[in-house]
PDB file of N, CA and C in Angstrom:
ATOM      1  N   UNK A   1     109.680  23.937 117.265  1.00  0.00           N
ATOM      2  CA  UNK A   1     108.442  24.477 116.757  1.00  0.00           C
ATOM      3  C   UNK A   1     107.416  24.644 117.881  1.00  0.00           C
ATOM      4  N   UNK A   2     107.425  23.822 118.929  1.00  0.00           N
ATOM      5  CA  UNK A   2     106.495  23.780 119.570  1.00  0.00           C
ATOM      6  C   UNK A   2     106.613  25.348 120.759  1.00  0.00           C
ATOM      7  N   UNK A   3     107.894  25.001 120.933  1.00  0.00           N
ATOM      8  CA  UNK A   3     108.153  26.472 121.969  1.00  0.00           C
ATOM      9  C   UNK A   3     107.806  27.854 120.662  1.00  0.00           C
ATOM     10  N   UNK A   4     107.427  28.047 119.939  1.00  0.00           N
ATOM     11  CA  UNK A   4     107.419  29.039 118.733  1.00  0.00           C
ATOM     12  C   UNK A   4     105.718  28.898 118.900  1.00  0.00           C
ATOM     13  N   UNK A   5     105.403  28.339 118.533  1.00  0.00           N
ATOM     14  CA  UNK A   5     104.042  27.943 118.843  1.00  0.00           C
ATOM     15  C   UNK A   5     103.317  28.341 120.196  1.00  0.00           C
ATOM     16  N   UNK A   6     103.874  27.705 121.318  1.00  0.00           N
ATOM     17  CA  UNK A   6     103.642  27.926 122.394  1.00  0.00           C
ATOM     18  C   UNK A   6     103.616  29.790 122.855  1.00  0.00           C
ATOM     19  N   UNK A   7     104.876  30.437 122.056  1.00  0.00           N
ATOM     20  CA  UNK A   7     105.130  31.710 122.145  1.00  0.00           C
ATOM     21  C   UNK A   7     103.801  32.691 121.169  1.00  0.00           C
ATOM     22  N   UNK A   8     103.763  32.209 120.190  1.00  0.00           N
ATOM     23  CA  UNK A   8     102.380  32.534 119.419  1.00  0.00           C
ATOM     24  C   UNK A   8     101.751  32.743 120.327  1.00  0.00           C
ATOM     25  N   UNK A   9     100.894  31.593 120.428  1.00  0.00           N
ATOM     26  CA  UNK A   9      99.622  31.776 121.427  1.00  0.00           C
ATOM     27  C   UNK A   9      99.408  32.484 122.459  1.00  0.00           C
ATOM     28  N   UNK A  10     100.937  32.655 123.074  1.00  0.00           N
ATOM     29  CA  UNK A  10     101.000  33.505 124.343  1.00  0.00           C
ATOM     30  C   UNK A  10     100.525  35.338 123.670  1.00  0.00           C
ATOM     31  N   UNK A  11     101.163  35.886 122.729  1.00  0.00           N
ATOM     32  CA  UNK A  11     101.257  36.944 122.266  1.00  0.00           C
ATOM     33  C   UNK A  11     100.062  37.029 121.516  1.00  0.00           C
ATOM     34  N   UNK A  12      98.529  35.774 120.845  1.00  0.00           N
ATOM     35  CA  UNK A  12      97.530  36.115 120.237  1.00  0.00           C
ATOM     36  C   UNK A  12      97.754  36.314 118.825  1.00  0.00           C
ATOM     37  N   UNK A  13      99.396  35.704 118.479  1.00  0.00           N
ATOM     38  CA  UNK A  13      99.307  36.063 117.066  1.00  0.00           C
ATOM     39  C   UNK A  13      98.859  34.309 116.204  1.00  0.00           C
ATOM     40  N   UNK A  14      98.203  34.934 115.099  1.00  0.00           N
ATOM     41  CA  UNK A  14      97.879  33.713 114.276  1.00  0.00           C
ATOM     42  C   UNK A  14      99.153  32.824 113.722  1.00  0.00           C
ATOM     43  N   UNK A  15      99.451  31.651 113.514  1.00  0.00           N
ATOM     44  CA  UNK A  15     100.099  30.994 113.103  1.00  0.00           C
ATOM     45  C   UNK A  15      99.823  30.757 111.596  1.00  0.00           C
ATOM     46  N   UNK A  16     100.171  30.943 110.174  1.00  0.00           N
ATOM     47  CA  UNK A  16     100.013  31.360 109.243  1.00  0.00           C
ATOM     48  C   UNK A  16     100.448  29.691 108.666  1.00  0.00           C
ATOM     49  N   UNK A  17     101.924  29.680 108.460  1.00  0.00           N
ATOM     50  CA  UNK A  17     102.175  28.795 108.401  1.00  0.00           C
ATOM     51  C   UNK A  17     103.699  28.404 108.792  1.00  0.00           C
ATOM     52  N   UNK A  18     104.264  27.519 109.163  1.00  0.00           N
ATOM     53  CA  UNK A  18     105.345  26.852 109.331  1.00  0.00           C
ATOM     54  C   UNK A  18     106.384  26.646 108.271  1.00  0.00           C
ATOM     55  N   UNK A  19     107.358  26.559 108.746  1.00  0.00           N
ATOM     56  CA  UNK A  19     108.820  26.697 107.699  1.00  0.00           C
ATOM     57  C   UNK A  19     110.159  25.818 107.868  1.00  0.00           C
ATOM     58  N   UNK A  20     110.264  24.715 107.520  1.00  0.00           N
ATOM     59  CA  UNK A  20     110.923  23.869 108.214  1.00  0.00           C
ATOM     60  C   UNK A  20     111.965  22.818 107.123  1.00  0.00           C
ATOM     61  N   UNK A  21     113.238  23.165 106.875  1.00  0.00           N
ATOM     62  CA  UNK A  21     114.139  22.515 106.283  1.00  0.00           C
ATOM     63  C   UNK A  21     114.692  21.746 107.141  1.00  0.00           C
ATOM     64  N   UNK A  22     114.195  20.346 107.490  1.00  0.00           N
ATOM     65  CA  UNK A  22     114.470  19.732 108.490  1.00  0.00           C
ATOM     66  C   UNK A  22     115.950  18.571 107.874  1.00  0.00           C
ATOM     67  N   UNK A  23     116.885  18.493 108.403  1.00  0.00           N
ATOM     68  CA  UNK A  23     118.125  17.743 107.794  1.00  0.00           C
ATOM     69  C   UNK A  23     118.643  18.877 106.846  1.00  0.00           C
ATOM     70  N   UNK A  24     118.600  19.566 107.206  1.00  0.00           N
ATOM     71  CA  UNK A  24     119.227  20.304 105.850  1.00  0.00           C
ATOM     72  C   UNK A  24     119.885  21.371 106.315  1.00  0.00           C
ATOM     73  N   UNK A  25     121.476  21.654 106.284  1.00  0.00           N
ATOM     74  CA  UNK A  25     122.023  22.617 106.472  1.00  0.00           C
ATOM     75  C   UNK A  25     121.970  23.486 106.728  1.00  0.00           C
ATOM     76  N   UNK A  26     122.286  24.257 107.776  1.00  0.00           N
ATOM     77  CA  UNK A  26     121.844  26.067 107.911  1.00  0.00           C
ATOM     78  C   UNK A  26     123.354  26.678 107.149  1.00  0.00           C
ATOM     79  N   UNK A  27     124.003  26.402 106.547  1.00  0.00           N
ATOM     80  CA  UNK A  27     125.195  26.930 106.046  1.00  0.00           C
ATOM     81  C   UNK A  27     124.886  27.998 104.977  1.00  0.00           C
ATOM     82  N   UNK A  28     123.569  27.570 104.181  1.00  0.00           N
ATOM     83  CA  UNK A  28     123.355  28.386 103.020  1.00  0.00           C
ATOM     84  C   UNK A  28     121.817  28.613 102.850  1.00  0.00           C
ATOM     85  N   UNK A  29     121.452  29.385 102.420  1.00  0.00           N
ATOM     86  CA  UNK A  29     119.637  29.569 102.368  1.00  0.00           C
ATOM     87  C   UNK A  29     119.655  28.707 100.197  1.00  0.00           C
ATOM     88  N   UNK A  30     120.395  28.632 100.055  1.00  0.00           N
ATOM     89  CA  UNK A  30     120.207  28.174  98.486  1.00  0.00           C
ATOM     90  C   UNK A  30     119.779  26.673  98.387  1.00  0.00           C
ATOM     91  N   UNK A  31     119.739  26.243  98.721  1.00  0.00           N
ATOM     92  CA  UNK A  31     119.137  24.875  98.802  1.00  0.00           C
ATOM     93  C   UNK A  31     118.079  24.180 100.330  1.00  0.00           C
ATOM     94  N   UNK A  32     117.896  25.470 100.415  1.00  0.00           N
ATOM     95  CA  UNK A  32     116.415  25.030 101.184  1.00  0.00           C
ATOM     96  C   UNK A  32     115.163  25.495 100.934  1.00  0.00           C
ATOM     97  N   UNK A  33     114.361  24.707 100.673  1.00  0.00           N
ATOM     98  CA  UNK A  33     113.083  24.971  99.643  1.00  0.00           C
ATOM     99  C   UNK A  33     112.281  25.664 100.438  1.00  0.00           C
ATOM    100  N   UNK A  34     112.066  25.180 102.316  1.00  0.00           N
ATOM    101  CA  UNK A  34     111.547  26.131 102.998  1.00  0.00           C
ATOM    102  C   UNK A  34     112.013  27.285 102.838  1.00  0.00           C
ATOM    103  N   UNK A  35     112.971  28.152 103.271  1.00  0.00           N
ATOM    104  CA  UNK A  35     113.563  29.192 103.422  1.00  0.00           C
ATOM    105  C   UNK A  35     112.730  30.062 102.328  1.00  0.00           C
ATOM    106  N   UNK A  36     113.298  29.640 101.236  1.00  0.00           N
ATOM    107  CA  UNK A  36     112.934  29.903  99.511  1.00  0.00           C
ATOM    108  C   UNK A  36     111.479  30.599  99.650  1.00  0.00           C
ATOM    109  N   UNK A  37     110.355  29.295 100.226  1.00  0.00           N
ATOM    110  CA  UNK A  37     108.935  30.122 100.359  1.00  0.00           C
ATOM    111  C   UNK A  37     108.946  30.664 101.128  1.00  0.00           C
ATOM    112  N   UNK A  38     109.209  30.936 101.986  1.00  0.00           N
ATOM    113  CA  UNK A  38     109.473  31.712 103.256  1.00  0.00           C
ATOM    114  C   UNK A  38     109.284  33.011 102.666  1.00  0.00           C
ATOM    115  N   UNK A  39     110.408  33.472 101.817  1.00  0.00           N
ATOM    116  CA  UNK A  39     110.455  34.416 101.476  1.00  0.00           C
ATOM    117  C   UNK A  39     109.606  34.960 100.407  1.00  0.00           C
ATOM    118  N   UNK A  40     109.343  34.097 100.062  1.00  0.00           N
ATOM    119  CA  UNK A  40     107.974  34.402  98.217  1.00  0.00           C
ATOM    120  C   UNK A  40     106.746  35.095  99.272  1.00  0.00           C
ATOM    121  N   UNK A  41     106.548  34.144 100.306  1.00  0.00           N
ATOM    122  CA  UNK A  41     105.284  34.110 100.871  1.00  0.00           C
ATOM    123  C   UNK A  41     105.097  35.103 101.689  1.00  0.00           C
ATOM    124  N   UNK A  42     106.456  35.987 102.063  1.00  0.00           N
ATOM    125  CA  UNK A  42     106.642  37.152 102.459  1.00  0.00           C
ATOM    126  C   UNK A  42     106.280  38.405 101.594  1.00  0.00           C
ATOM    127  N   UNK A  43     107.087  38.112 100.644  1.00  0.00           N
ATOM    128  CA  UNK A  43     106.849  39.076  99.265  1.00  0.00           C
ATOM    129  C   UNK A  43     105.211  39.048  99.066  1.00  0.00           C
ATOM    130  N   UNK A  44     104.442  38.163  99.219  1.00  0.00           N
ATOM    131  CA  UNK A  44     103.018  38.254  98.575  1.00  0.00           C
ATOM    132  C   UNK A  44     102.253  38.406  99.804  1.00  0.00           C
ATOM    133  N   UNK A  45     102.756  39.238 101.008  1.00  0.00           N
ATOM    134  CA  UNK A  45     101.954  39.626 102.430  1.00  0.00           C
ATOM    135  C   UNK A  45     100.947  38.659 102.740  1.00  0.00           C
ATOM    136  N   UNK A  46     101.951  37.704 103.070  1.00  0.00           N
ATOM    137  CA  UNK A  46     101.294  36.452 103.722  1.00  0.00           C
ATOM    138  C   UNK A  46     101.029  36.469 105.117  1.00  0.00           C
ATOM    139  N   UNK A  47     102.127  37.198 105.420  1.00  0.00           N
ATOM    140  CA  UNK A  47     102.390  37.358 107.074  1.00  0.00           C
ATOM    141  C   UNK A  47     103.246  38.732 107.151  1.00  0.00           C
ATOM    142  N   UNK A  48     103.263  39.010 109.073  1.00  0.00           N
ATOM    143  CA  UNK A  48     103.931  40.042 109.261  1.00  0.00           C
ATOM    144  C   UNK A  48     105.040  39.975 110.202  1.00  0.00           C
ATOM    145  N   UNK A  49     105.386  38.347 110.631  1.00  0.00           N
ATOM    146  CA  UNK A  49     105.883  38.366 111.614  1.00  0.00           C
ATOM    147  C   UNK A  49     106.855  36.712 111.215  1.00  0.00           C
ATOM    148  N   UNK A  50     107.902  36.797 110.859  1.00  0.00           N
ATOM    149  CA  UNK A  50     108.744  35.818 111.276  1.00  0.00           C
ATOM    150  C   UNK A  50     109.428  34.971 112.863  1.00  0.00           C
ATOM    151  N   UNK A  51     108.777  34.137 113.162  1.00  0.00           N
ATOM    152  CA  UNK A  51     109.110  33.940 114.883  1.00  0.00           C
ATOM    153  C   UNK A  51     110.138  32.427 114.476  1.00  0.00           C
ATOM    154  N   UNK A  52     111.562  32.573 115.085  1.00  0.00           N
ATOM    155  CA  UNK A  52     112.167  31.467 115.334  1.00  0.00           C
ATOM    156  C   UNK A  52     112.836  31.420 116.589  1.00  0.00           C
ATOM    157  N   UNK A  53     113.506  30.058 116.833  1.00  0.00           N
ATOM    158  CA  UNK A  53     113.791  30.182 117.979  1.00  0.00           C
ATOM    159  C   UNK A  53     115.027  30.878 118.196  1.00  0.00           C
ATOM    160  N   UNK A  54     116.017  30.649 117.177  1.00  0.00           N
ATOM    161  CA  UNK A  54     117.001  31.384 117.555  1.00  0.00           C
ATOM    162  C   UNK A  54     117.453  32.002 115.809  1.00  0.00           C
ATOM    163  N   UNK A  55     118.157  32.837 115.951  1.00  0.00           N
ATOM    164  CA  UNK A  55     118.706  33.587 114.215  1.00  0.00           C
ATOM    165  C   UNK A  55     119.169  32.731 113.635  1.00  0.00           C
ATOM    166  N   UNK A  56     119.969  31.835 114.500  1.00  0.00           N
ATOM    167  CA  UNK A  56     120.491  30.140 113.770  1.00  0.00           C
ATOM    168  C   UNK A  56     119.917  29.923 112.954  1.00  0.00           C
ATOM    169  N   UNK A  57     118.071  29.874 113.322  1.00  0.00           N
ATOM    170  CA  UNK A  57     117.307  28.979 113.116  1.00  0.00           C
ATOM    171  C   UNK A  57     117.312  28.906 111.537  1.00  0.00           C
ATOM    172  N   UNK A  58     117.295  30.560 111.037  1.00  0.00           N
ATOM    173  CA  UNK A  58     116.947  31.205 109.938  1.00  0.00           C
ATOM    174  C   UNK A  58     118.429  30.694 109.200  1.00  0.00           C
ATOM    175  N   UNK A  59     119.526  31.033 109.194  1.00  0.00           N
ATOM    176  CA  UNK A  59     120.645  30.470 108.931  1.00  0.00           C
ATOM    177  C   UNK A  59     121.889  30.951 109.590  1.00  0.00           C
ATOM    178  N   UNK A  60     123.083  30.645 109.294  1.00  0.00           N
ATOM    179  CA  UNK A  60     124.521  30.993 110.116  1.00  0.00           C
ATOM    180  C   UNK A  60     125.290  31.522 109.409  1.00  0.00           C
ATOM    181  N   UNK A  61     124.715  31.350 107.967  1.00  0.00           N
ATOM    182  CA  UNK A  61     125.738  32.352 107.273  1.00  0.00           C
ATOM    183  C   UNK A  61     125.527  33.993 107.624  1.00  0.00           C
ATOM    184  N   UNK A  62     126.088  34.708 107.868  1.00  0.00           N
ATOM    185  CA  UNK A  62     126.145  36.087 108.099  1.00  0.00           C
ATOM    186  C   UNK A  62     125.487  36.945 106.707  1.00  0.00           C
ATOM    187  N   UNK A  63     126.146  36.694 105.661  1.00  0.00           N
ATOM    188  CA  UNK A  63     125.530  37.202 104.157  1.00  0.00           C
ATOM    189  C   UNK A  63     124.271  36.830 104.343  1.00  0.00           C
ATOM    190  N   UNK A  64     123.728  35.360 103.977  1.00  0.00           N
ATOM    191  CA  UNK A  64     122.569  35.041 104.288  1.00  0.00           C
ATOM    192  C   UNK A  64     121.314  35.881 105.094  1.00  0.00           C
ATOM    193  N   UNK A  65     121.783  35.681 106.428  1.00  0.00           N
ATOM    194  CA  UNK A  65     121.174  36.017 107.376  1.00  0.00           C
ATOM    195  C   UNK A  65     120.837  37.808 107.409  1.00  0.00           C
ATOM    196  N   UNK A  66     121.591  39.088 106.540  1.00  0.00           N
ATOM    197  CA  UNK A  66     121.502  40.303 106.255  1.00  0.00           C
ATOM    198  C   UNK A  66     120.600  40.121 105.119  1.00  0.00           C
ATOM    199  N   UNK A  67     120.904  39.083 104.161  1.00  0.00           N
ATOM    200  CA  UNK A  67     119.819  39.128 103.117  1.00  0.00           C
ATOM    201  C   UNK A  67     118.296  39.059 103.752  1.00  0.00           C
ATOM    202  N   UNK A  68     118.140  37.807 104.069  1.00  0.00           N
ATOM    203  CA  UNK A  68     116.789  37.695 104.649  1.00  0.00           C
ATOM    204  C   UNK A  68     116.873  38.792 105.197  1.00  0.00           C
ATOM    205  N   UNK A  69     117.344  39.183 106.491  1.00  0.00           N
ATOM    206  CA  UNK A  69     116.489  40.619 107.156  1.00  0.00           C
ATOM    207  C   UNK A  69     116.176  41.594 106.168  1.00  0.00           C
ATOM    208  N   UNK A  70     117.223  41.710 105.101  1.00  0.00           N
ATOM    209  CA  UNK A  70     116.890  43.478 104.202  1.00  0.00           C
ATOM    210  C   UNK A  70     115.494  42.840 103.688  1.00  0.00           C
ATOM    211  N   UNK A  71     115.145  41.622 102.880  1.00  0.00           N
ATOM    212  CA  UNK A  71     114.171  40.865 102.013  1.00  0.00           C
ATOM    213  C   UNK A  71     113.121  41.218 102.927  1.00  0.00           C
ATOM    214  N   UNK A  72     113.187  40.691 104.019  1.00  0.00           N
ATOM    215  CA  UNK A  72     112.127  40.715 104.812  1.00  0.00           C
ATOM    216  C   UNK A  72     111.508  41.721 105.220  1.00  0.00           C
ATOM    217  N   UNK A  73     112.119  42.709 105.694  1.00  0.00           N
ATOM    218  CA  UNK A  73     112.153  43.981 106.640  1.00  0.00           C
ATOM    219  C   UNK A  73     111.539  45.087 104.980  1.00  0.00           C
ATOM    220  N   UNK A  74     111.773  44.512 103.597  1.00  0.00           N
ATOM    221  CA  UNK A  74     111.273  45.516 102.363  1.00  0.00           C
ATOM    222  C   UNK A  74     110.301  45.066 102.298  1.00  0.00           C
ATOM    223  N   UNK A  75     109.358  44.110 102.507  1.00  0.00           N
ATOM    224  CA  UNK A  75     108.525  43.249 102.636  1.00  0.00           C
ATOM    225  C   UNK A  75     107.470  43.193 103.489  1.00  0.00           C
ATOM    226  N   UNK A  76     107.913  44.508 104.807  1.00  0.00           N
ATOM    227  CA  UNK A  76     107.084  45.130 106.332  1.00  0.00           C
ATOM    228  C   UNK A  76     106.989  43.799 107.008  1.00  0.00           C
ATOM    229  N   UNK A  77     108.226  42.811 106.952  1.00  0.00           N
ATOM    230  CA  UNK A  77     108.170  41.740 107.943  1.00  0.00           C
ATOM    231  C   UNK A  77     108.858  41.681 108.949  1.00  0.00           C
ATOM    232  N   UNK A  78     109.146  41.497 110.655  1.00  0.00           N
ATOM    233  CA  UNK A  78     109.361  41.729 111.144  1.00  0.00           C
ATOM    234  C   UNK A  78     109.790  39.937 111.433  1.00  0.00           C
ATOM    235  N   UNK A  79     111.299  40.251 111.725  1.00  0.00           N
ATOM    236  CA  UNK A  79     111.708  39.108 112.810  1.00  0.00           C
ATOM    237  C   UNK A  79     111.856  39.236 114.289  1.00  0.00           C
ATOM    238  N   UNK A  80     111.499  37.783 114.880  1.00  0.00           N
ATOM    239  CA  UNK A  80     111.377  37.820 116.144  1.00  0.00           C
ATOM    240  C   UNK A  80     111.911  36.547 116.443  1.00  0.00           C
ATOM    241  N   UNK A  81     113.193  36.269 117.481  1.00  0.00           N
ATOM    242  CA  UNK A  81     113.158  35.182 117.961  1.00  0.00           C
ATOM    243  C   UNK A  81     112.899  34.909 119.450  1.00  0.00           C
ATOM    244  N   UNK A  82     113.041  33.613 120.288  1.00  0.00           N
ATOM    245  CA  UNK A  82     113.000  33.330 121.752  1.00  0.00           C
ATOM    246  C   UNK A  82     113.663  34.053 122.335  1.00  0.00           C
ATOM    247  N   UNK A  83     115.381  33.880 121.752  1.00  0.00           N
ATOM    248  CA  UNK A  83     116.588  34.474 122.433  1.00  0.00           C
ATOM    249  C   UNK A  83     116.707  35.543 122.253  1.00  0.00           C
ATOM    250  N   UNK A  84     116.894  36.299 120.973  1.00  0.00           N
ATOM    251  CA  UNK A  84     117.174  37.865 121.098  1.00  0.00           C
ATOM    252  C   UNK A  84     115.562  38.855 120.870  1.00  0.00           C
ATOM    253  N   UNK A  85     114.764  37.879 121.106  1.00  0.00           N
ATOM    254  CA  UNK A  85     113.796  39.400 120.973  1.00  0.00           C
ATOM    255  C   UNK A  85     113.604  39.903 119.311  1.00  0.00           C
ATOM    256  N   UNK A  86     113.032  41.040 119.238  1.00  0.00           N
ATOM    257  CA  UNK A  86     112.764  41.640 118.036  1.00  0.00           C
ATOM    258  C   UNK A  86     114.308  41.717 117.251  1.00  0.00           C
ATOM    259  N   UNK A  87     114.509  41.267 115.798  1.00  0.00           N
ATOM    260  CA  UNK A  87     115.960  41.518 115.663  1.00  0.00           C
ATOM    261  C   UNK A  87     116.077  42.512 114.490  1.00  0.00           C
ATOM    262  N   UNK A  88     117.090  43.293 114.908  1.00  0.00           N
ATOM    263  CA  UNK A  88     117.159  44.367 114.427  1.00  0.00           C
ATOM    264  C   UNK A  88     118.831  44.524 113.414  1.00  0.00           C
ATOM    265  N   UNK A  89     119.676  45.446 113.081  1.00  0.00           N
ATOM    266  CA  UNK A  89     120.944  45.423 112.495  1.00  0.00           C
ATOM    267  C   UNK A  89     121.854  44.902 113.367  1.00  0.00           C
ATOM    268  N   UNK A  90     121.931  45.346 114.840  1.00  0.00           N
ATOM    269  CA  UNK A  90     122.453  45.061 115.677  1.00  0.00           C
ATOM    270  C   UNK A  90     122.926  43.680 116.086  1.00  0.00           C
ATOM    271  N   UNK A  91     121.639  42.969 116.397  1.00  0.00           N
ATOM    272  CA  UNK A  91     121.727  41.321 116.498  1.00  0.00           C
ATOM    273  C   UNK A  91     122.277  40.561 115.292  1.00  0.00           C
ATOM    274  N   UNK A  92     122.106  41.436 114.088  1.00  0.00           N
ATOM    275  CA  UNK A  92     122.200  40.834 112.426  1.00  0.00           C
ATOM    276  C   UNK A  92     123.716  40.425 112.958  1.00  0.00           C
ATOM    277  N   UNK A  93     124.659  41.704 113.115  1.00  0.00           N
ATOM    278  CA  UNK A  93     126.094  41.843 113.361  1.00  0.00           C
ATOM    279  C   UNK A  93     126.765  41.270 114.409  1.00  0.00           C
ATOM    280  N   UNK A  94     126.328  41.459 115.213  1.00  0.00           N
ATOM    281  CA  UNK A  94     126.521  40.291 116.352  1.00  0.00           C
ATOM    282  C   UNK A  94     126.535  39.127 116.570  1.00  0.00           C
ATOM    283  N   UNK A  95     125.090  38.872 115.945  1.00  0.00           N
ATOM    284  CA  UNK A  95     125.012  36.763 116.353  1.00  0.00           C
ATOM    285  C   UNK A  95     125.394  36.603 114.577  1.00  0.00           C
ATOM    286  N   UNK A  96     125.234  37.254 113.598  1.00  0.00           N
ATOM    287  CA  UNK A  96     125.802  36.813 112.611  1.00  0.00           C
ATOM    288  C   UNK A  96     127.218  36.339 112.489  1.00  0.00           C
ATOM    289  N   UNK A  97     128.223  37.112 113.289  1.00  0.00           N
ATOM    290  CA  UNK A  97     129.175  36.673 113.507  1.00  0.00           C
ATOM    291  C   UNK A  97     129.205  35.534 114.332  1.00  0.00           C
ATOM    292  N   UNK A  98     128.823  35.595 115.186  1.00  0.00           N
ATOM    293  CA  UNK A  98     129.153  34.063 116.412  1.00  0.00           C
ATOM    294  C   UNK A  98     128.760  33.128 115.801  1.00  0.00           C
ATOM    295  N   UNK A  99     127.296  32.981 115.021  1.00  0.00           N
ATOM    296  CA  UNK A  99     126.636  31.831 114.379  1.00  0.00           C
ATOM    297  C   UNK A  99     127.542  31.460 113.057  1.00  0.00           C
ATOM    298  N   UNK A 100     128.729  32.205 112.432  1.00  0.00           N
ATOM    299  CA  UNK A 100     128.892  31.950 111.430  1.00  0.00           C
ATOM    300  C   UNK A 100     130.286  31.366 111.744  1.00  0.00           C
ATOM    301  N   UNK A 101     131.231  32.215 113.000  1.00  0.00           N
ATOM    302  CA  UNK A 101     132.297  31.435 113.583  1.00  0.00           C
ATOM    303  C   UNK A 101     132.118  30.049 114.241  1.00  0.00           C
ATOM    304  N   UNK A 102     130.444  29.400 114.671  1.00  0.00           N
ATOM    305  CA  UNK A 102     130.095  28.558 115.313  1.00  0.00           C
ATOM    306  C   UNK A 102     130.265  27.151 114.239  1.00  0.00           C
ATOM    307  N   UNK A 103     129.593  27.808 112.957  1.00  0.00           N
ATOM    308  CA  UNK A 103     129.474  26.930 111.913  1.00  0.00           C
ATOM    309  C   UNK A 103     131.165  26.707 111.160  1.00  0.00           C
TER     310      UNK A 103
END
């Protein structure tokens, strides 16, 4: 969080709020209550900018991880992590696979 933070401030964007299923599986977005608002709080233009550190962060399932982006991206939210930068279909398909062969 803190390097996410640290990256905020560098770029001038506001920190809205934090999202953090801490002990809790990245295997599935269904039983993490963060994730869950994450996304409500998206839907009700809370924010415009999802920042994690890595796509991991968000989850490893591949399904998962296309959901959130379509959810998000209908929503005019934009993900961003440390490692890949702005993420787009490309990275979805890519690290979705590695993160999901990783898990």
């Amino acid at each position: 969080m803190r390097l996410c933070r640290e990256h905020a401030a560098r770029e001038k964007w506001t920190v809205v709020r934090t999202y953090a299923d801490a002990a809790v599986s990245g295997a599935s977005i269904i039983r993490r209550p963060d994730i869950q608002r994450l996304l409500a709080d998206a839907q009700s233009g809370q924010f415009e900018i999802v920042l994690a550190e890595a796509l991991d962060r968000l989850s490893r399932d591949q399904e998962d991880v296309a959901g959130l982006f379509k959810r998000l991206h209908f929503a005019g939210v934009k993900i961003v992590t440390l490692s890949e930068g702005t993420v787009d279909e490309l990275h979805l398909g890519l690290k979705g696979t590695m993160n999901a062969l990783f898990l």
